[in-house]
C-alpha atoms as a PDB file:
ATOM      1  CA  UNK A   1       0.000   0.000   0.000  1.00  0.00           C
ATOM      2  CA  UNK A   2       1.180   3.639  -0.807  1.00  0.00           C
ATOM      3  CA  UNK A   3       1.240   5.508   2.128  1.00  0.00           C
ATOM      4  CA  UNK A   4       0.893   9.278   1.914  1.00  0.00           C
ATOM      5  CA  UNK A   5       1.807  11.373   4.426  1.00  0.00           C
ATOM      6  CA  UNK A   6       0.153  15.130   4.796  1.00  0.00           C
ATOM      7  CA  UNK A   7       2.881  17.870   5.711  1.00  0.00           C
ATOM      8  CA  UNK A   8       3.062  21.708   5.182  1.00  0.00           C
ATOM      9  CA  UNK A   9       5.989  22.582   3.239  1.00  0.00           C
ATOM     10  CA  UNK A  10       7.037  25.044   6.191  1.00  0.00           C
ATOM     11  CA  UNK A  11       7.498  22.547   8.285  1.00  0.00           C
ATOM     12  CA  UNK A  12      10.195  20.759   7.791  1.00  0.00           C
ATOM     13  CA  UNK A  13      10.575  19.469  11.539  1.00  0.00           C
ATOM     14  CA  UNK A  14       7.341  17.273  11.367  1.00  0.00           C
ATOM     15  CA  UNK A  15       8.628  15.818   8.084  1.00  0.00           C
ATOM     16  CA  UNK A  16      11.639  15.000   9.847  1.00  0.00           C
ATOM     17  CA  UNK A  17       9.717  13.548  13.015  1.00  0.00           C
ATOM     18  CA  UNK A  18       8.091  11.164  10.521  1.00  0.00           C
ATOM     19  CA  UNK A  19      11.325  10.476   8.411  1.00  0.00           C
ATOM     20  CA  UNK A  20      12.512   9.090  11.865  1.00  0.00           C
ATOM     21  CA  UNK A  21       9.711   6.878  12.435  1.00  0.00           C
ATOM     22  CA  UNK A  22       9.444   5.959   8.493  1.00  0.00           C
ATOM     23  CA  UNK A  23      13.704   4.647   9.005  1.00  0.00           C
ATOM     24  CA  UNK A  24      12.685   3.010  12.782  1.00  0.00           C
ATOM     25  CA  UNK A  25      10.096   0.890  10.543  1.00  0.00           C
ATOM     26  CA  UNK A  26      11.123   0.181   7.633  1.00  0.00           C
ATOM     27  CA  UNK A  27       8.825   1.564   6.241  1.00  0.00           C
ATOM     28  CA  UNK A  28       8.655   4.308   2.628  1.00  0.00           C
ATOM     29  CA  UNK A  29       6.042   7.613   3.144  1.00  0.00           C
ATOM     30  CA  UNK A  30       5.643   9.529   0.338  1.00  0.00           C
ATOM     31  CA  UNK A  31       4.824  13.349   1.260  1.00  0.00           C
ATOM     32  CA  UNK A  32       1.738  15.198   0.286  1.00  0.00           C
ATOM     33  CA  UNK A  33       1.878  19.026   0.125  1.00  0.00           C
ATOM     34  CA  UNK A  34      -0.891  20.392   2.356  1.00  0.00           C
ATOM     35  CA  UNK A  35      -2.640  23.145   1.418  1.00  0.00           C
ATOM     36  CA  UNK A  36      -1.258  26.034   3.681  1.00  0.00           C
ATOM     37  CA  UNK A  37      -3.994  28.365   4.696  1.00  0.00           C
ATOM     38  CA  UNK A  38      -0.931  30.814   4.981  1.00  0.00           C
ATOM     39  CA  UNK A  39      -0.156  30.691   1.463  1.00  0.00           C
ATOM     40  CA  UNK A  40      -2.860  30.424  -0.864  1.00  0.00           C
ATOM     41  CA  UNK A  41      -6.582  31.831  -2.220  1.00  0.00           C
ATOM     42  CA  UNK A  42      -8.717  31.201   0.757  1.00  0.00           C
ATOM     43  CA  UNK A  43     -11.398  33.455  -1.410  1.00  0.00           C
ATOM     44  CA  UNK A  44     -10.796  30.635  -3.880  1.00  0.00           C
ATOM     45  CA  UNK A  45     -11.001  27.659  -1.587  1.00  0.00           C
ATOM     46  CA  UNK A  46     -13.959  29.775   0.511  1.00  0.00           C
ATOM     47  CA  UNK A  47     -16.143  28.925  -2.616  1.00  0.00           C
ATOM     48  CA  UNK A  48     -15.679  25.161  -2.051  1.00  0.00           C
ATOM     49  CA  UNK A  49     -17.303  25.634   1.628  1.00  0.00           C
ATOM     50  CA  UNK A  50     -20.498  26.215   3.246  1.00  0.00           C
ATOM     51  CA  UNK A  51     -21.808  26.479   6.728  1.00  0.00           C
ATOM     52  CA  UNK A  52     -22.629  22.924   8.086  1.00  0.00           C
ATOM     53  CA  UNK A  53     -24.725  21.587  11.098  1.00  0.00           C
ATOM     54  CA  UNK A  54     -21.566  22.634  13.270  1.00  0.00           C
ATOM     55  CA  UNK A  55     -21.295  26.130  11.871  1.00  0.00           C
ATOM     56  CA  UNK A  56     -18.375  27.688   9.427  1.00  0.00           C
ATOM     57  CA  UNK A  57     -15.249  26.107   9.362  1.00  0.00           C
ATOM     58  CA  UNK A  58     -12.144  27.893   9.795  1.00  0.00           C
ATOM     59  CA  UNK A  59      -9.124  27.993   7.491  1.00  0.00           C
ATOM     60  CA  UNK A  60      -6.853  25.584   8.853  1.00  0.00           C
ATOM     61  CA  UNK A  61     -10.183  23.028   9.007  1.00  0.00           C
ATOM     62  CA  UNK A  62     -11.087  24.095   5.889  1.00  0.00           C
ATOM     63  CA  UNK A  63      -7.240  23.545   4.206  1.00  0.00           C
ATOM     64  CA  UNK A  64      -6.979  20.217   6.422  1.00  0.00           C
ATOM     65  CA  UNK A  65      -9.709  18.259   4.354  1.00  0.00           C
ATOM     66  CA  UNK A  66      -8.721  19.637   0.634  1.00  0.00           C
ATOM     67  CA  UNK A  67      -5.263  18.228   1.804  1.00  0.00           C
ATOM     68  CA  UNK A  68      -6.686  14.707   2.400  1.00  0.00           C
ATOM     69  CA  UNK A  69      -9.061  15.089  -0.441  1.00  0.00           C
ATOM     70  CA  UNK A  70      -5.959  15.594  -2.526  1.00  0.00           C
ATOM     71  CA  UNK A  71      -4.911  12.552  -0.839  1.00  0.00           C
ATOM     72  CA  UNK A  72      -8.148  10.247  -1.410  1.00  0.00           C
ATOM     73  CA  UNK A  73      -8.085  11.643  -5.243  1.00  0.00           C
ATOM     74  CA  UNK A  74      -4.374   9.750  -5.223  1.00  0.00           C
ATOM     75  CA  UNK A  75      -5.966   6.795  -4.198  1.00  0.00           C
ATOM     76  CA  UNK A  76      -8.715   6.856  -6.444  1.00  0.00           C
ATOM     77  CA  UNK A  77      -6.317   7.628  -9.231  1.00  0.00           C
ATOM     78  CA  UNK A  78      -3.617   4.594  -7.715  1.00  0.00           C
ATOM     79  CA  UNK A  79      -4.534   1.141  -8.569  1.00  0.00           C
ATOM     80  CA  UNK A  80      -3.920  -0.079  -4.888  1.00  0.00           C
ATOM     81  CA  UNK A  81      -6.913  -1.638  -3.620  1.00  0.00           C
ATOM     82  CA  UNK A  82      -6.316   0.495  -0.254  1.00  0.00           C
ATOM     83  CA  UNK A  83      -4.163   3.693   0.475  1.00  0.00           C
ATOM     84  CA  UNK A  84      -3.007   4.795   4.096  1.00  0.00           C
ATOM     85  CA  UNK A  85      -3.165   8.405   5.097  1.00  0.00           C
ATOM     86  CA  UNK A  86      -0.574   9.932   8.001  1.00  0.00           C
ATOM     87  CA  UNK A  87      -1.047  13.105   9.067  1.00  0.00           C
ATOM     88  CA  UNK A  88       3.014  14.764   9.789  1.00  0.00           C
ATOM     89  CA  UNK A  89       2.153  14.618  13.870  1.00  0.00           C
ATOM     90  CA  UNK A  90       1.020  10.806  13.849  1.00  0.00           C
ATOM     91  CA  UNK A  91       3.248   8.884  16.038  1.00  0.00           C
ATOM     92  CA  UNK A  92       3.552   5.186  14.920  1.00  0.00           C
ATOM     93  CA  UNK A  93       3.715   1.654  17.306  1.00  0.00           C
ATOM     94  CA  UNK A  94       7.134  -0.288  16.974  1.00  0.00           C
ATOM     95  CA  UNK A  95       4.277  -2.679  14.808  1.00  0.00           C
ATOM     96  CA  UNK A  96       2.939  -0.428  12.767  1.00  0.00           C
ATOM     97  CA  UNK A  97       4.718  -2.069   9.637  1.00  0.00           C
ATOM     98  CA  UNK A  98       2.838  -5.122   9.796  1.00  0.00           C
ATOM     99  CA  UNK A  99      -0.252  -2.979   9.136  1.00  0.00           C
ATOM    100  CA  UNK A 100       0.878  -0.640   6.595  1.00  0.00           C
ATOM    101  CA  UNK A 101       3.627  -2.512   4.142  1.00  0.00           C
ATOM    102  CA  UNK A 102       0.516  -4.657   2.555  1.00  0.00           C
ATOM    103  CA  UNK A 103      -3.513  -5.131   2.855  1.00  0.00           C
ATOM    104  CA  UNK A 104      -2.927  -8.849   3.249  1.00  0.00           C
ATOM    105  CA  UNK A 105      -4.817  -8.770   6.470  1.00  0.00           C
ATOM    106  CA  UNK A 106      -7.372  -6.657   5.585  1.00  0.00           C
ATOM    107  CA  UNK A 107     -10.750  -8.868   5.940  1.00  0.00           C
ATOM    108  CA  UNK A 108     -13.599  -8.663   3.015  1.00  0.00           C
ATOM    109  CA  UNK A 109     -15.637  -5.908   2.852  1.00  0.00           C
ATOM    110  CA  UNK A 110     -13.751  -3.331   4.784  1.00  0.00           C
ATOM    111  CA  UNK A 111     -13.329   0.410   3.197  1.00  0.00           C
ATOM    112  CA  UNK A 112     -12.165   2.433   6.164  1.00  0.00           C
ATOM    113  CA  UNK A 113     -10.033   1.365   8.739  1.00  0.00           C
ATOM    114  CA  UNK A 114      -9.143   3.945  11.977  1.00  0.00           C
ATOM    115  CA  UNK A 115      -5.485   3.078  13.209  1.00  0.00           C
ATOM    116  CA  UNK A 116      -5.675   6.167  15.944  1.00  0.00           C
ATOM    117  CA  UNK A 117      -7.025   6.542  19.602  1.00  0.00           C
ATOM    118  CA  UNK A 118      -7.938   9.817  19.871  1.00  0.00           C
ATOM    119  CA  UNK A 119      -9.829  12.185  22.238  1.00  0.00           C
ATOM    120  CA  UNK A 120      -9.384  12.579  26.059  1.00  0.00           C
ATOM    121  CA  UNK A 121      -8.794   9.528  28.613  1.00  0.00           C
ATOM    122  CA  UNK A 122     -12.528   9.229  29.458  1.00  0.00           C
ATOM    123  CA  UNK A 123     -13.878   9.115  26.252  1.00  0.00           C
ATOM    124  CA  UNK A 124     -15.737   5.430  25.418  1.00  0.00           C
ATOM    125  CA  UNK A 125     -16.895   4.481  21.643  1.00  0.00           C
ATOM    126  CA  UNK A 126     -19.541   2.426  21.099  1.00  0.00           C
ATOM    127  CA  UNK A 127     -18.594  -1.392  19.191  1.00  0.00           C
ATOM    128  CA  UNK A 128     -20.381  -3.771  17.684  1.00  0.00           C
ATOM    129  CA  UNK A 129     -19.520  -7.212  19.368  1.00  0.00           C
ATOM    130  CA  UNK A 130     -17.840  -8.763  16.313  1.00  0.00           C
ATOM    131  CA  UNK A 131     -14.583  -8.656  15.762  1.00  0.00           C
ATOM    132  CA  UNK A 132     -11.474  -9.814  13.350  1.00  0.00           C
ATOM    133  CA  UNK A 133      -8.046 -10.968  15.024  1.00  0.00           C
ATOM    134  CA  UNK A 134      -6.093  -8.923  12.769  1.00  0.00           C
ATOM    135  CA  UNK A 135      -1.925  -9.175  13.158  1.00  0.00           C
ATOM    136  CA  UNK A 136      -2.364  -9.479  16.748  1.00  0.00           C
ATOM    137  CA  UNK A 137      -4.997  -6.515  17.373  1.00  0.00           C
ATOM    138  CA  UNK A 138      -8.328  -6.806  16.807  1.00  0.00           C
ATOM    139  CA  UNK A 139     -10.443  -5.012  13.868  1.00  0.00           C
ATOM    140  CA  UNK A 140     -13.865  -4.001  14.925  1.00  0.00           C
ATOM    141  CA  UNK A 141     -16.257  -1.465  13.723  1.00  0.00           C
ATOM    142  CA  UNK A 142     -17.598   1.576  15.266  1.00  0.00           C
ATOM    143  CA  UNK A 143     -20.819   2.869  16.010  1.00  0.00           C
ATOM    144  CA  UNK A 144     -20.661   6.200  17.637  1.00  0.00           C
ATOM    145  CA  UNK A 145     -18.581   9.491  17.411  1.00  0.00           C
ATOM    146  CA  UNK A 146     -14.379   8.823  17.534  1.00  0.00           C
ATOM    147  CA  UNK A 147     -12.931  11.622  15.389  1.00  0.00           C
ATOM    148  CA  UNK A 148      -9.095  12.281  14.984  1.00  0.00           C
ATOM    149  CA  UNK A 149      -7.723  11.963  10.846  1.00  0.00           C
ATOM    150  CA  UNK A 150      -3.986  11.617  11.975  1.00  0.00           C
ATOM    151  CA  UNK A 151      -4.117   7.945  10.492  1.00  0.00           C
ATOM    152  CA  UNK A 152      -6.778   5.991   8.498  1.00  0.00           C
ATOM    153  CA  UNK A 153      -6.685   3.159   5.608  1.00  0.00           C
ATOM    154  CA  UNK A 154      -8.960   4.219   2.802  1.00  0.00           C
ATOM    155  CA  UNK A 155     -10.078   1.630  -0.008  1.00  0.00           C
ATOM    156  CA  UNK A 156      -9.866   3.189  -3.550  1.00  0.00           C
ATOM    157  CA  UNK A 157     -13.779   2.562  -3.815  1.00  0.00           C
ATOM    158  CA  UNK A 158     -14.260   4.615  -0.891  1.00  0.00           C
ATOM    159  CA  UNK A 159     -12.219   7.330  -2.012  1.00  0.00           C
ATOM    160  CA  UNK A 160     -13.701   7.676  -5.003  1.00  0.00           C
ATOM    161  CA  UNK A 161     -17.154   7.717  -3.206  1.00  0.00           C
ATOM    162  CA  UNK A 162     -15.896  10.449  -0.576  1.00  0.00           C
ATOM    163  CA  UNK A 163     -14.557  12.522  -3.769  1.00  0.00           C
ATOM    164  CA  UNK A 164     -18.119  12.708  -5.025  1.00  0.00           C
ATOM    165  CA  UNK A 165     -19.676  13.611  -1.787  1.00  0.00           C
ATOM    166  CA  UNK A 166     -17.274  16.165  -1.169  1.00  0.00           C
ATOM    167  CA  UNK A 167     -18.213  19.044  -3.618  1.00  0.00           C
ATOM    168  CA  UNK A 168     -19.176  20.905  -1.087  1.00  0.00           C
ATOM    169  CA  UNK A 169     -17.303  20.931   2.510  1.00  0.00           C
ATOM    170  CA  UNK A 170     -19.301  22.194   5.202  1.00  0.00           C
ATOM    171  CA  UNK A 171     -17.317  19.956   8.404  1.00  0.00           C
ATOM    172  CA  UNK A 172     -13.860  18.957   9.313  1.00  0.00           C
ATOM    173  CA  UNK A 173     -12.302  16.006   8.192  1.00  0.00           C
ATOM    174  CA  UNK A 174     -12.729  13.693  11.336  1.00  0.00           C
ATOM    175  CA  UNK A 175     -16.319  15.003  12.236  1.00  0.00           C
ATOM    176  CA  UNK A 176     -17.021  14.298   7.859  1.00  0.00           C
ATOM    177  CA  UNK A 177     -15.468  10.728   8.626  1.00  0.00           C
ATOM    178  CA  UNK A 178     -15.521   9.586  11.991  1.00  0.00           C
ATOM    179  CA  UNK A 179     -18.696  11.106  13.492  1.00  0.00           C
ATOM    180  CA  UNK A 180     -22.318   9.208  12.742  1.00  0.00           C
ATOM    181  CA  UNK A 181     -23.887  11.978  14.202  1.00  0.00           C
ATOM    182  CA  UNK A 182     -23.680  14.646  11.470  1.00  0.00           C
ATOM    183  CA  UNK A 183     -21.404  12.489   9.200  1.00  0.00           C
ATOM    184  CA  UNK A 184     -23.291  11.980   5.235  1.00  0.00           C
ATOM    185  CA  UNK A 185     -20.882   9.018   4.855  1.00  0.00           C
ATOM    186  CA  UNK A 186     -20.598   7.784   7.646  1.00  0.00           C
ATOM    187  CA  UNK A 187     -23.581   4.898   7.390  1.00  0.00           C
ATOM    188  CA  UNK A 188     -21.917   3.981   4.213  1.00  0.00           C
ATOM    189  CA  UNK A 189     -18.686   4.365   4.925  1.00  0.00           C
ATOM    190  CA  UNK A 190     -19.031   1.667   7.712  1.00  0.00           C
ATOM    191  CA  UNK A 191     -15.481   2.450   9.201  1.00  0.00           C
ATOM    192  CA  UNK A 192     -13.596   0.030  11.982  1.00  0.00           C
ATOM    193  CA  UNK A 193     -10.955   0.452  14.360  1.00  0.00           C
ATOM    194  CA  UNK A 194      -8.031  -1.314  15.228  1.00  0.00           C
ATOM    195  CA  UNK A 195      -7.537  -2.159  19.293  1.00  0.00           C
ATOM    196  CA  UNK A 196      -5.586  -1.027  20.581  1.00  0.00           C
ATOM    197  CA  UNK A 197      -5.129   1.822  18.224  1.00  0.00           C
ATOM    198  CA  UNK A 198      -1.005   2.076  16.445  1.00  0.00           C
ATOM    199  CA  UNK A 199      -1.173   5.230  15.872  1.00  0.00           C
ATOM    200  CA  UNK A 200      -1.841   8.685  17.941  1.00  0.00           C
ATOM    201  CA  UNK A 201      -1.798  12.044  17.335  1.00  0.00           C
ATOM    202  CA  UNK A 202       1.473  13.934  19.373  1.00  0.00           C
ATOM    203  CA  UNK A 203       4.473  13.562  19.368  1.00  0.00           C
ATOM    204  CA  UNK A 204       7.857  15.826  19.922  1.00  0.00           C
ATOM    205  CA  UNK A 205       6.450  18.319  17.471  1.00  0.00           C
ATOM    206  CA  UNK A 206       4.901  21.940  17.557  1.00  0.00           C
ATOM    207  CA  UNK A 207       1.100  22.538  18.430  1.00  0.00           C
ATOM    208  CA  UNK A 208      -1.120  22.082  15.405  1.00  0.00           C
ATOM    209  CA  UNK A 209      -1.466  25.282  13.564  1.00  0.00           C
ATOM    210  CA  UNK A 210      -5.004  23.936  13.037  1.00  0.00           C
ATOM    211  CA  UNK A 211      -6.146  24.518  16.664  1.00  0.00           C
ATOM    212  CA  UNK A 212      -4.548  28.060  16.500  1.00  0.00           C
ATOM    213  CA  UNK A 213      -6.748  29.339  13.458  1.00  0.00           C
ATOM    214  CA  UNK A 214     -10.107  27.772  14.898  1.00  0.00           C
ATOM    215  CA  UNK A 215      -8.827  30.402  18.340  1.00  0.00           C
ATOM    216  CA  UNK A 216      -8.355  33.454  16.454  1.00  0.00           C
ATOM    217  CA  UNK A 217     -11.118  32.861  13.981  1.00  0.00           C
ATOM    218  CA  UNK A 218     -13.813  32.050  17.020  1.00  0.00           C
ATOM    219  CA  UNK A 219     -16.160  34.716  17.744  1.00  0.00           C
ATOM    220  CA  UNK A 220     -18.053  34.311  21.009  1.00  0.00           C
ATOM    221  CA  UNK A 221     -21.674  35.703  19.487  1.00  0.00           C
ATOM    222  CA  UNK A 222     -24.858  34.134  19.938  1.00  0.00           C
ATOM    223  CA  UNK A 223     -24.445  31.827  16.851  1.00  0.00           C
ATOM    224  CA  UNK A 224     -21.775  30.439  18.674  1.00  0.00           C
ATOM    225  CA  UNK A 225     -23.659  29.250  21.602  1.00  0.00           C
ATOM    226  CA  UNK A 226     -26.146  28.027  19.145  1.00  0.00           C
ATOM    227  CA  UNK A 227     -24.247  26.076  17.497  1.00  0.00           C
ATOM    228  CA  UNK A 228     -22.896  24.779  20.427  1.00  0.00           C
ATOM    229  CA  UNK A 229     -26.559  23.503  21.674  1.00  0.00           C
ATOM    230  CA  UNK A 230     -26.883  21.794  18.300  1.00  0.00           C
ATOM    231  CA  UNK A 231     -23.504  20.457  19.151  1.00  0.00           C
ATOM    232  CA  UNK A 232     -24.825  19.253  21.913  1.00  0.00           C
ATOM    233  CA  UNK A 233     -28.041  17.525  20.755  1.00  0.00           C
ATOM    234  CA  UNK A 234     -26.398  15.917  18.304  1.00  0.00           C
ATOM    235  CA  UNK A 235     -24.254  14.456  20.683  1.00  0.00           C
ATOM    236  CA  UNK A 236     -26.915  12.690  22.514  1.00  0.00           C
ATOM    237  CA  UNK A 237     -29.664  11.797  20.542  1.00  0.00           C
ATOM    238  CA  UNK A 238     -28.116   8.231  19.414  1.00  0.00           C
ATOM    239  CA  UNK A 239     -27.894   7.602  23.178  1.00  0.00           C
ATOM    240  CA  UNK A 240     -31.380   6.093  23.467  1.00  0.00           C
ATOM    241  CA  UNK A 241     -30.291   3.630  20.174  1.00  0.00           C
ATOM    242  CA  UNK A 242     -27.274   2.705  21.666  1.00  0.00           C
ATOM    243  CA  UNK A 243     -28.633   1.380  24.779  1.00  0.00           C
ATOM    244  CA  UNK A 244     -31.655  -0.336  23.109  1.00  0.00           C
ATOM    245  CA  UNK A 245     -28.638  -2.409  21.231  1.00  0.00           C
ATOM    246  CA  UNK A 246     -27.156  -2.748  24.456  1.00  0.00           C
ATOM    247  CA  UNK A 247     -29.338  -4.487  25.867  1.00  0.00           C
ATOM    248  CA  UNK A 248     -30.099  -6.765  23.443  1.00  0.00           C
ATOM    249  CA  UNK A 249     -25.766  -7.407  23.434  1.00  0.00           C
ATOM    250  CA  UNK A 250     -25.105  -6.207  20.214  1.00  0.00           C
ATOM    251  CA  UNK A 251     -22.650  -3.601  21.155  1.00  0.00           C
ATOM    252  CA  UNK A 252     -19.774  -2.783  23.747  1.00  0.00           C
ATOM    253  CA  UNK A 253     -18.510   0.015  25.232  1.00  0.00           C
ATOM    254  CA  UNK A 254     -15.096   0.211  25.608  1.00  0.00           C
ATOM    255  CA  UNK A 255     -12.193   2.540  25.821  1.00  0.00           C
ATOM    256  CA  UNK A 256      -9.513   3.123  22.873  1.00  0.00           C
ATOM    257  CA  UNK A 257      -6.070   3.339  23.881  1.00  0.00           C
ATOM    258  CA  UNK A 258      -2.721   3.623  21.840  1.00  0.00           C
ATOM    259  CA  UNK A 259      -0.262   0.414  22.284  1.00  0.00           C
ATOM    260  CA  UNK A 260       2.940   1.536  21.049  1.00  0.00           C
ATOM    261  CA  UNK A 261       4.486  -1.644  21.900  1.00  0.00           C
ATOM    262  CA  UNK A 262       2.272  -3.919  20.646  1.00  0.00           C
ATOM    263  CA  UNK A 263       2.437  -6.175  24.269  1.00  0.00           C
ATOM    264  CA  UNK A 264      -1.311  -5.357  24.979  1.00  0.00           C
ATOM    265  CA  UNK A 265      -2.828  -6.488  21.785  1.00  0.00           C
ATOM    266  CA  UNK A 266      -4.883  -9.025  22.134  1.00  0.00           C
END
């Protein structure tokens, strides 16, 4: 599998943070220019967005998913059935190879795998009870909200899917992907997650220039706090779902955590 790895041209110390772990592995990245919301025609790229149930992105969010559209669009365009996409802050588990050299392992019928945890230590995701025994982790999809885009496996069917829905941007990237609550792909998409996760966002590099813009963009009005209470509803309105399914043992909750190891796989 090619993997692609996003990185802003001005910053060369987060393509050297993954050249590290790319030598530590074994493993070959080849290096996607993002598109810099610092230097380029955000009138131009405005004209691709539109308000969405969470409100107006900013222009880091905004930049953030053309760069992994550019990347999905090299899948599509590849003839690899799958492509993996690294974001230049993703830190890697000493097994990481053994899920990105090949798609050997990948079972039938996946399109979009999750390698990340991501989100704070409290947060649970709801599972369905199945699962694959994949290279010593397990492979299981996910039913509720787990966003993070540092590091994902996309088939080329489902990129050229997301392509086409993608006309238009009105979320983030890991809200568009990862989060069934206001997620149009998400139902189709049908991602899973490997446990423990072999990849997290971090690492020995500089804050993400992302989470700087949505600061000095954010305006404190009373569309804000709307949008937060729609936040909010959204949030909880598959609760009632989830526990029916619960009940009846379909699903599990359980907690994602990063193995960089590998010696707590199961």
């Amino acid at each position: 599998m090619r993997i692609q790895v996003i990185n802003l041209r001005r910053r060369p110390d987060r393509r050297d943070f993954m050249d590290g772990q790319a030598k530590h592995l074994g493993l070959s990245f080849d290096y996607l220019d993002a598109v810099d919301a610092k230097n380029t025609d955000m009138a131009a790229h405005r004209r691709q967005a539109s308000a969405g149930p969470l409100g107006h992105l900013s222009d880091g969010d905004l930049c953030c998913f053309l760069s992994h559209r550019k990347a999905w669009q090299n899948i599509h365009d590849g003839t690899d059935p799958f492509g993996v996409i690294l974001e230049d802050d993703a830190v890697l588990s000493d097994d990481a190879a053994a899920f990105l050299q090949n798609d050997s392992w990948i079972p039938k019928g996946q399109t979009c795998i999750k390698l990340e945890r991501h989100g704070n230590n409290r947060h649970r995701v709801v599972f369905k009870r199945f699962d694959f025994s994949v290279q010593g982790r397990k492979l299981t999809r996910f039913l509720s909200k787990h966003c993070g885009s540092c590091a994902y496996i996309l088939s080329r069917e489902a990129a050229g899917h997301l392509i086409d829905a993608t006309q238009t941007i009105n979320l983030s990237i890991d809200h568009f992907l990862f989060n069934p609550n206001n997620s149009p792909v998400f139902k189709r998409l049908r991602p899973s997650q490997i446990l423990p996760a072999i990849a997290e966002q971090g690492g020995d590099v500089a804050a993400s220039d992302i989470h700087g813009m949505r600061l000095t963009q954010r305006t404190y009005t009373l569309a804000y706090w709307q949008r937060e209470a729609i936040r909010g509803l959204y949030e909880i309105r598959h609760i009632p779902k989830f526990i029916l399914l619960a009940m009846r043992g379909r699903v599990k909750l359980e907690k994602v955590i990063f193995d960089p190891s590998g010696t707590r796989a199961a």
